[in-house]
C-alpha atoms as a PDB file:
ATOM      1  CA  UNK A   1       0.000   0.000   0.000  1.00  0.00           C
ATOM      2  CA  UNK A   2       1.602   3.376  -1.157  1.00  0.00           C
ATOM      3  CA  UNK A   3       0.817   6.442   1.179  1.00  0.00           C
ATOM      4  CA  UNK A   4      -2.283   8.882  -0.478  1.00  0.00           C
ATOM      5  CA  UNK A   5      -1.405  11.844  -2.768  1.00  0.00           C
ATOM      6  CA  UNK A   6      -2.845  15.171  -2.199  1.00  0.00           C
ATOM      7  CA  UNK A   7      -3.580  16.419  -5.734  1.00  0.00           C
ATOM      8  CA  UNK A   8      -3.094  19.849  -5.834  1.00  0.00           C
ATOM      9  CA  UNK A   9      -4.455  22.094  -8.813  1.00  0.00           C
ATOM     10  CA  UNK A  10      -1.608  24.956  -9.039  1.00  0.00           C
ATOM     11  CA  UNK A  11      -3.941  27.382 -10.594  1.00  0.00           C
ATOM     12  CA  UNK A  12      -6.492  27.192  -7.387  1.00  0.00           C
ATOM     13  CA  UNK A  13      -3.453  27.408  -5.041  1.00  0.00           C
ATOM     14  CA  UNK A  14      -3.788  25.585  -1.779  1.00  0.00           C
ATOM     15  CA  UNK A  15      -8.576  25.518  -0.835  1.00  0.00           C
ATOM     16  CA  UNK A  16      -9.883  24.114   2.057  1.00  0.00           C
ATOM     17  CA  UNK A  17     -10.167  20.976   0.331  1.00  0.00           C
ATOM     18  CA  UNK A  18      -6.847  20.848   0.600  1.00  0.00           C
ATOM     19  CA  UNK A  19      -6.187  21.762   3.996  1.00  0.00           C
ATOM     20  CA  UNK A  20      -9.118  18.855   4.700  1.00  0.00           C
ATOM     21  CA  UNK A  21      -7.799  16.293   3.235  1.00  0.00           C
ATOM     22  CA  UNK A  22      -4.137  16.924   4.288  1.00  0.00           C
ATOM     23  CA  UNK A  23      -5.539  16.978   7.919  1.00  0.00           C
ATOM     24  CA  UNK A  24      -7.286  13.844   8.007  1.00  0.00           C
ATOM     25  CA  UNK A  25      -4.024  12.062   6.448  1.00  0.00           C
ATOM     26  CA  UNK A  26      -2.211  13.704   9.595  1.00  0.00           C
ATOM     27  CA  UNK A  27      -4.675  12.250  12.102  1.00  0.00           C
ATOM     28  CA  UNK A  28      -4.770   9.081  10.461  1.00  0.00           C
ATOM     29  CA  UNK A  29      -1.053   9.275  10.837  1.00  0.00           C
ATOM     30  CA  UNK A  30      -0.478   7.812   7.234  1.00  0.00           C
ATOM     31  CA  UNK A  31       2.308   8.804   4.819  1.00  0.00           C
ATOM     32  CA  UNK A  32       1.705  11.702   2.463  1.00  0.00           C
ATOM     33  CA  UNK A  33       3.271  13.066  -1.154  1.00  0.00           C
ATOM     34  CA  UNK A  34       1.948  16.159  -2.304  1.00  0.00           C
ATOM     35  CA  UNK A  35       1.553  16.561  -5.987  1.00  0.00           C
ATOM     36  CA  UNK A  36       0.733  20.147  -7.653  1.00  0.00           C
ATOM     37  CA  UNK A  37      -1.383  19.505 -10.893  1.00  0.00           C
ATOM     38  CA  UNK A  38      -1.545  21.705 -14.156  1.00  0.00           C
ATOM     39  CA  UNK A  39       2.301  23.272 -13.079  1.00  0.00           C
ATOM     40  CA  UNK A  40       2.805  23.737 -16.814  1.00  0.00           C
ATOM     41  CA  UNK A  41      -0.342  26.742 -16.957  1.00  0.00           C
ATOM     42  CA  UNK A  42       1.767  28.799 -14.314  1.00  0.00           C
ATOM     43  CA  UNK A  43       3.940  31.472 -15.611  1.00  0.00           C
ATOM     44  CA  UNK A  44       7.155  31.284 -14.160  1.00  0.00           C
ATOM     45  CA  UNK A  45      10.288  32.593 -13.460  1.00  0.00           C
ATOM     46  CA  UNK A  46      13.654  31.446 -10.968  1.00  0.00           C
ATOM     47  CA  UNK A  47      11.678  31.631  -7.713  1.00  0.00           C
ATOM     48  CA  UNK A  48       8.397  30.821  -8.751  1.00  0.00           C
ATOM     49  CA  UNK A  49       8.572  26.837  -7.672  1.00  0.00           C
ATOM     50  CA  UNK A  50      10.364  28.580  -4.248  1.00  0.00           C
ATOM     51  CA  UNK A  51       7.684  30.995  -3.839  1.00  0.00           C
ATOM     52  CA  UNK A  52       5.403  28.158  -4.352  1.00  0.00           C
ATOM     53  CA  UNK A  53       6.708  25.660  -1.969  1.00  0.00           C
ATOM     54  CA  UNK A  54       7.065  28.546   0.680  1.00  0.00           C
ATOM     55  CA  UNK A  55       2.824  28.802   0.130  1.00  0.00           C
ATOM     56  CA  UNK A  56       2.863  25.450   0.979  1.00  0.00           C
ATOM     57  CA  UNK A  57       4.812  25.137   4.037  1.00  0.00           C
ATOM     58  CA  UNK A  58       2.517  27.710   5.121  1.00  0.00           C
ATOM     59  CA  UNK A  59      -0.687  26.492   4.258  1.00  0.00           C
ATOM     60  CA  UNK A  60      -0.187  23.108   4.838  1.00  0.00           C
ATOM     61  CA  UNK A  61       2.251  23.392   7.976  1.00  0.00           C
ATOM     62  CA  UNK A  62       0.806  20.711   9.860  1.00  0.00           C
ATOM     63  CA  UNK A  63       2.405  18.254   7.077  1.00  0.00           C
ATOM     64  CA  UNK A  64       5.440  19.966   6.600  1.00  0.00           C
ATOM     65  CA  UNK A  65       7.273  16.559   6.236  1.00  0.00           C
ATOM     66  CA  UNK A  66       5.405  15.580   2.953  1.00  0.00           C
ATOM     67  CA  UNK A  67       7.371  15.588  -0.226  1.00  0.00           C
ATOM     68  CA  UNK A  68       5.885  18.065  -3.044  1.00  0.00           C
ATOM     69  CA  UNK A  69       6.046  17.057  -6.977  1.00  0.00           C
ATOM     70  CA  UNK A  70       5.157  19.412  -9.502  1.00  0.00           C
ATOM     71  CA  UNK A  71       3.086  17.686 -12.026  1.00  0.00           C
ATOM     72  CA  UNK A  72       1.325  18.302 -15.375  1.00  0.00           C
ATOM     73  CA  UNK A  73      -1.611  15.180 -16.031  1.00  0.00           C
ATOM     74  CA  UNK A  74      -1.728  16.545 -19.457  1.00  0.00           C
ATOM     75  CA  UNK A  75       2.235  16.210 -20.739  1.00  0.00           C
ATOM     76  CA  UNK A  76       2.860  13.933 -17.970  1.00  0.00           C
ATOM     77  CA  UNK A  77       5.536  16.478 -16.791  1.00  0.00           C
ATOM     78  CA  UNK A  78       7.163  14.199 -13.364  1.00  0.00           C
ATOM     79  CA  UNK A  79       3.934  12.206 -13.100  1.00  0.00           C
ATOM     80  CA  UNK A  80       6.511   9.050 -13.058  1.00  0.00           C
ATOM     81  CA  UNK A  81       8.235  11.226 -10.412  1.00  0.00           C
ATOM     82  CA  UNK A  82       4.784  10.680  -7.969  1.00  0.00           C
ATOM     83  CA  UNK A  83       5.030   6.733  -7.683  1.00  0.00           C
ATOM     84  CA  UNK A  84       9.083   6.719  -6.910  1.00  0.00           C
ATOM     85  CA  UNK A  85       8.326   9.730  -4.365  1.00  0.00           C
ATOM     86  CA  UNK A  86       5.664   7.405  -2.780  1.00  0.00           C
ATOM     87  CA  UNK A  87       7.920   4.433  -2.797  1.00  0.00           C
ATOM     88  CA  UNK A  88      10.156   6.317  -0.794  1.00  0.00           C
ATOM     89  CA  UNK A  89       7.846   7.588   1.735  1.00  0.00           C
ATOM     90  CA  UNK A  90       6.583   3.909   2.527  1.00  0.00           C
ATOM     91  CA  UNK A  91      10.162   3.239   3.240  1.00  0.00           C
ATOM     92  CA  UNK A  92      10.404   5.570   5.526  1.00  0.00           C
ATOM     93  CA  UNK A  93       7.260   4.117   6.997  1.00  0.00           C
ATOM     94  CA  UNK A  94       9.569   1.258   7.889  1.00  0.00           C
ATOM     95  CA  UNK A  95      12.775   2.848   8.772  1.00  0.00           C
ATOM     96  CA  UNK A  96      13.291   1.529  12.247  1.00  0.00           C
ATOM     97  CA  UNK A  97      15.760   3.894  14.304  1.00  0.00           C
ATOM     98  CA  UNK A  98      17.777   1.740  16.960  1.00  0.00           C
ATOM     99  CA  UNK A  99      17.373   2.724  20.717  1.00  0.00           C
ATOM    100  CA  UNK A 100      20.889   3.777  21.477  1.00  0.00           C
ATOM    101  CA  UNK A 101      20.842   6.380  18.993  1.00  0.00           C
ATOM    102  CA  UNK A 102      17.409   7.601  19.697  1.00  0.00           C
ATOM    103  CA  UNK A 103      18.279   8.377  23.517  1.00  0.00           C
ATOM    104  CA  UNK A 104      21.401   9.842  22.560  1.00  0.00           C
ATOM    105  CA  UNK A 105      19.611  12.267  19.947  1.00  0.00           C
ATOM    106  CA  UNK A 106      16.754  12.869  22.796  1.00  0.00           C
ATOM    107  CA  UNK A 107      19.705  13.832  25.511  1.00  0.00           C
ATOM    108  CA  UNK A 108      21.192  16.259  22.232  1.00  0.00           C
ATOM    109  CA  UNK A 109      17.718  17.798  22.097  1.00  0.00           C
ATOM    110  CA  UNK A 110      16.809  18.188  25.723  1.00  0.00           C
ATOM    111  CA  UNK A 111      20.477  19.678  27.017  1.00  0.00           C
ATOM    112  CA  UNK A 112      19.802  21.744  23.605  1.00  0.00           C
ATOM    113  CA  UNK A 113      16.244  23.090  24.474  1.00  0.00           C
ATOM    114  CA  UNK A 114      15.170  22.072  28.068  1.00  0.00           C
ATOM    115  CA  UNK A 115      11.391  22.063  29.501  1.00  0.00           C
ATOM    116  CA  UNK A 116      10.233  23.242  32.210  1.00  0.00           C
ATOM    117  CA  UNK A 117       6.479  24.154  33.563  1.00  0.00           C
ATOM    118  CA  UNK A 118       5.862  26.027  37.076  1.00  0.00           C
ATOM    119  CA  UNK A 119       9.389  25.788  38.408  1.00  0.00           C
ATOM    120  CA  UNK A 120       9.339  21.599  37.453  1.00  0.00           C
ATOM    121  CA  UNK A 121      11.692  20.081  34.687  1.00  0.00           C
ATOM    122  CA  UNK A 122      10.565  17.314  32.305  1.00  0.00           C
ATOM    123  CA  UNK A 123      12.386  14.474  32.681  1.00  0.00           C
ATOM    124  CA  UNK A 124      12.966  11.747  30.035  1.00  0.00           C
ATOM    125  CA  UNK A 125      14.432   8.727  31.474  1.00  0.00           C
ATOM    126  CA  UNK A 126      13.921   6.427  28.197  1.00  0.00           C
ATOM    127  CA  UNK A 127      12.603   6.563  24.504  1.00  0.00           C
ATOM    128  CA  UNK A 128      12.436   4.119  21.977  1.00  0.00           C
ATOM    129  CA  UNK A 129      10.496   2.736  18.574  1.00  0.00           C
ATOM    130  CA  UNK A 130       8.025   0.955  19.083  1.00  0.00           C
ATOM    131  CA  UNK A 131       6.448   0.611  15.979  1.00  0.00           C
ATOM    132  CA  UNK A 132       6.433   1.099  12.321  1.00  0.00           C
ATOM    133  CA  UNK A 133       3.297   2.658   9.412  1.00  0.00           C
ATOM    134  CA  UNK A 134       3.699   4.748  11.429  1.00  0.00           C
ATOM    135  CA  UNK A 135       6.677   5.267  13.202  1.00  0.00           C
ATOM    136  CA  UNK A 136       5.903   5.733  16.778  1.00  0.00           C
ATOM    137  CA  UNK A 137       7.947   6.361  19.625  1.00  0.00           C
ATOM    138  CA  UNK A 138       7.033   6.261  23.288  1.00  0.00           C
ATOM    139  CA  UNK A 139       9.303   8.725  25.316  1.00  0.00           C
ATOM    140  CA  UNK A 140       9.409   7.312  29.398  1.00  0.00           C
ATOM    141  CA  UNK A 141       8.844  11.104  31.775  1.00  0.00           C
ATOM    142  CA  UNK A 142       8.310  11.879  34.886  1.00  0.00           C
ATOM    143  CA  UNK A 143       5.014  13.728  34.581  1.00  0.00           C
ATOM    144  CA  UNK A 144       3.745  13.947  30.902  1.00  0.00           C
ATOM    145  CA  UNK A 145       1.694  17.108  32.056  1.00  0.00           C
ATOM    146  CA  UNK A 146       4.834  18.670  31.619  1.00  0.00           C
ATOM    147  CA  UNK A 147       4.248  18.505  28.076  1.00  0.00           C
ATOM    148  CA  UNK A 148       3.238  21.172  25.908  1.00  0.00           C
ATOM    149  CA  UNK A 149       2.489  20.763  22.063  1.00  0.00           C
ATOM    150  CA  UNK A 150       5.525  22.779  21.057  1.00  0.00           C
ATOM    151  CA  UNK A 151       7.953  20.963  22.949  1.00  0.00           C
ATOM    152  CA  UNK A 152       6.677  17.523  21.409  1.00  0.00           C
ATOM    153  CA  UNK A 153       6.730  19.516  17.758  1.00  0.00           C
ATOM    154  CA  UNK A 154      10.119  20.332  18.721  1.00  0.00           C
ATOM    155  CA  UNK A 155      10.894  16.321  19.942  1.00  0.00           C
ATOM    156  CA  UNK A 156       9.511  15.409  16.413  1.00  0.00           C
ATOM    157  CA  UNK A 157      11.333  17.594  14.474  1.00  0.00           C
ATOM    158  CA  UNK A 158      14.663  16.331  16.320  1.00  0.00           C
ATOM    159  CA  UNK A 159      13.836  13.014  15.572  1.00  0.00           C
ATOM    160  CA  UNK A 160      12.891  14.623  11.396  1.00  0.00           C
ATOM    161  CA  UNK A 161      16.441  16.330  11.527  1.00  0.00           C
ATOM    162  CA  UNK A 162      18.171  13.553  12.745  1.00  0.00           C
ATOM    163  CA  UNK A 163      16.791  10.169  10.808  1.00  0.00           C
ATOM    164  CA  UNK A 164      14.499  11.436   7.818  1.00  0.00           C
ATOM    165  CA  UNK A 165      11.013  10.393   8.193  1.00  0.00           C
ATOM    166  CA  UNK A 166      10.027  12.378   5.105  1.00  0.00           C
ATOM    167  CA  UNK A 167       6.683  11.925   4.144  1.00  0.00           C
ATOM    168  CA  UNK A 168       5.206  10.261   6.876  1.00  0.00           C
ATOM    169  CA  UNK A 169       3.564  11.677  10.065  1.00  0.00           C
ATOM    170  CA  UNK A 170       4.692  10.071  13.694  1.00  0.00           C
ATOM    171  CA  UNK A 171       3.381   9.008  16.695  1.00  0.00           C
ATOM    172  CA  UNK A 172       4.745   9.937  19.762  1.00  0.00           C
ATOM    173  CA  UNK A 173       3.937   8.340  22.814  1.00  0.00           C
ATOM    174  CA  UNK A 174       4.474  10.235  26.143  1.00  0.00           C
ATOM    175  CA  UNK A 175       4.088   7.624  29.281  1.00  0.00           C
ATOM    176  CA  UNK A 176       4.626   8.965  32.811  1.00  0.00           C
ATOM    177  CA  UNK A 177       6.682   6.869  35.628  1.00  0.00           C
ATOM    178  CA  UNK A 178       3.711   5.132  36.850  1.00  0.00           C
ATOM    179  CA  UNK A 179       2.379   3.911  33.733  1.00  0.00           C
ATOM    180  CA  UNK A 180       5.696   2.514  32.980  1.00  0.00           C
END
């Protein structure tokens, strides 16, 4: 099974459409390519594709990690491209990122960019993968109400920056001591 495109029409820009369907692939937590249609009827210049892929980082910055293709159905302009960039997203569905060099990354990340709520640190004692389609990794803390949704942004894109995981979302997995 090879993750869903988002078809893009490059003329319409980015609707809410769009935005839908890119957010239920994110909750779904399923690999994503994004391919811009009809790229052949926009005028362009050196920056347009850049000016372009800068729209969509912003309009769709919830899926930052999926891959973009600019396509034309009708000349069939990189529509080959849209099955190898899928191949290599369901790879990365796979990739499987070894314990030891996960904590090491996490201990990078935390001395990097520490958290703290109402005078108390978060603590992670352990984090590993525990799963694949999709990648998930469950982080061991002392109190995941420590947690704030920028800080685990921040965890994932460590984790982005450090091993790839292009094109498909992850799960991360916050346990506190007790559930352990």
């Amino acid at each position: 099974m090879h993750p869903p495109e988002t078809l893009l029409d490059a003329t319409s820009g980015v609707t809410a459409q769009d935005t839908h369907v890119a957010g239920y692939v994110q909750e779904a937590k399923k690999g994503l390519v994004v391919a811009v249609n009809k790229w052949d009827l926009i005028e362009k210049d050196n920056h347009t594709t850049l000016e372009y892929s800068a729209l969509l980082k912003r309009e769709l910055n919830f899926v930052d990690w999926a891959p973009t293709v600019f396509t034309s159905a009708v000349s069939g302009q990189r529509t080959g491209r849209i099955l190898e960039i899928a191949r290599d997203v369901q790879a990365e569905r796979d990739k499987r990122v070894t314990t030891p060099k996960l904590i090491e990354m996490v201990r990078e990340a935390v001395a990097r960019h520490p958290r703290t709520e109402g005078g108390r640190m978060l603590k992670i004692y352990y984090a590993t993968q525990a799963d694949v389609r999709p990648p998930t990794f469950v982080f061991f803390v002392n109190d995941p109400k420590l947690l704030h949704f920028t800080y685990e942004r921040y965890l994932e894109n460590q984790i982005r920056e450090h091993f790839g995981f292009e094109g498909t979302a992850l799960r991360l997995v916050f346990r506190g001591r007790q559930e352990a």
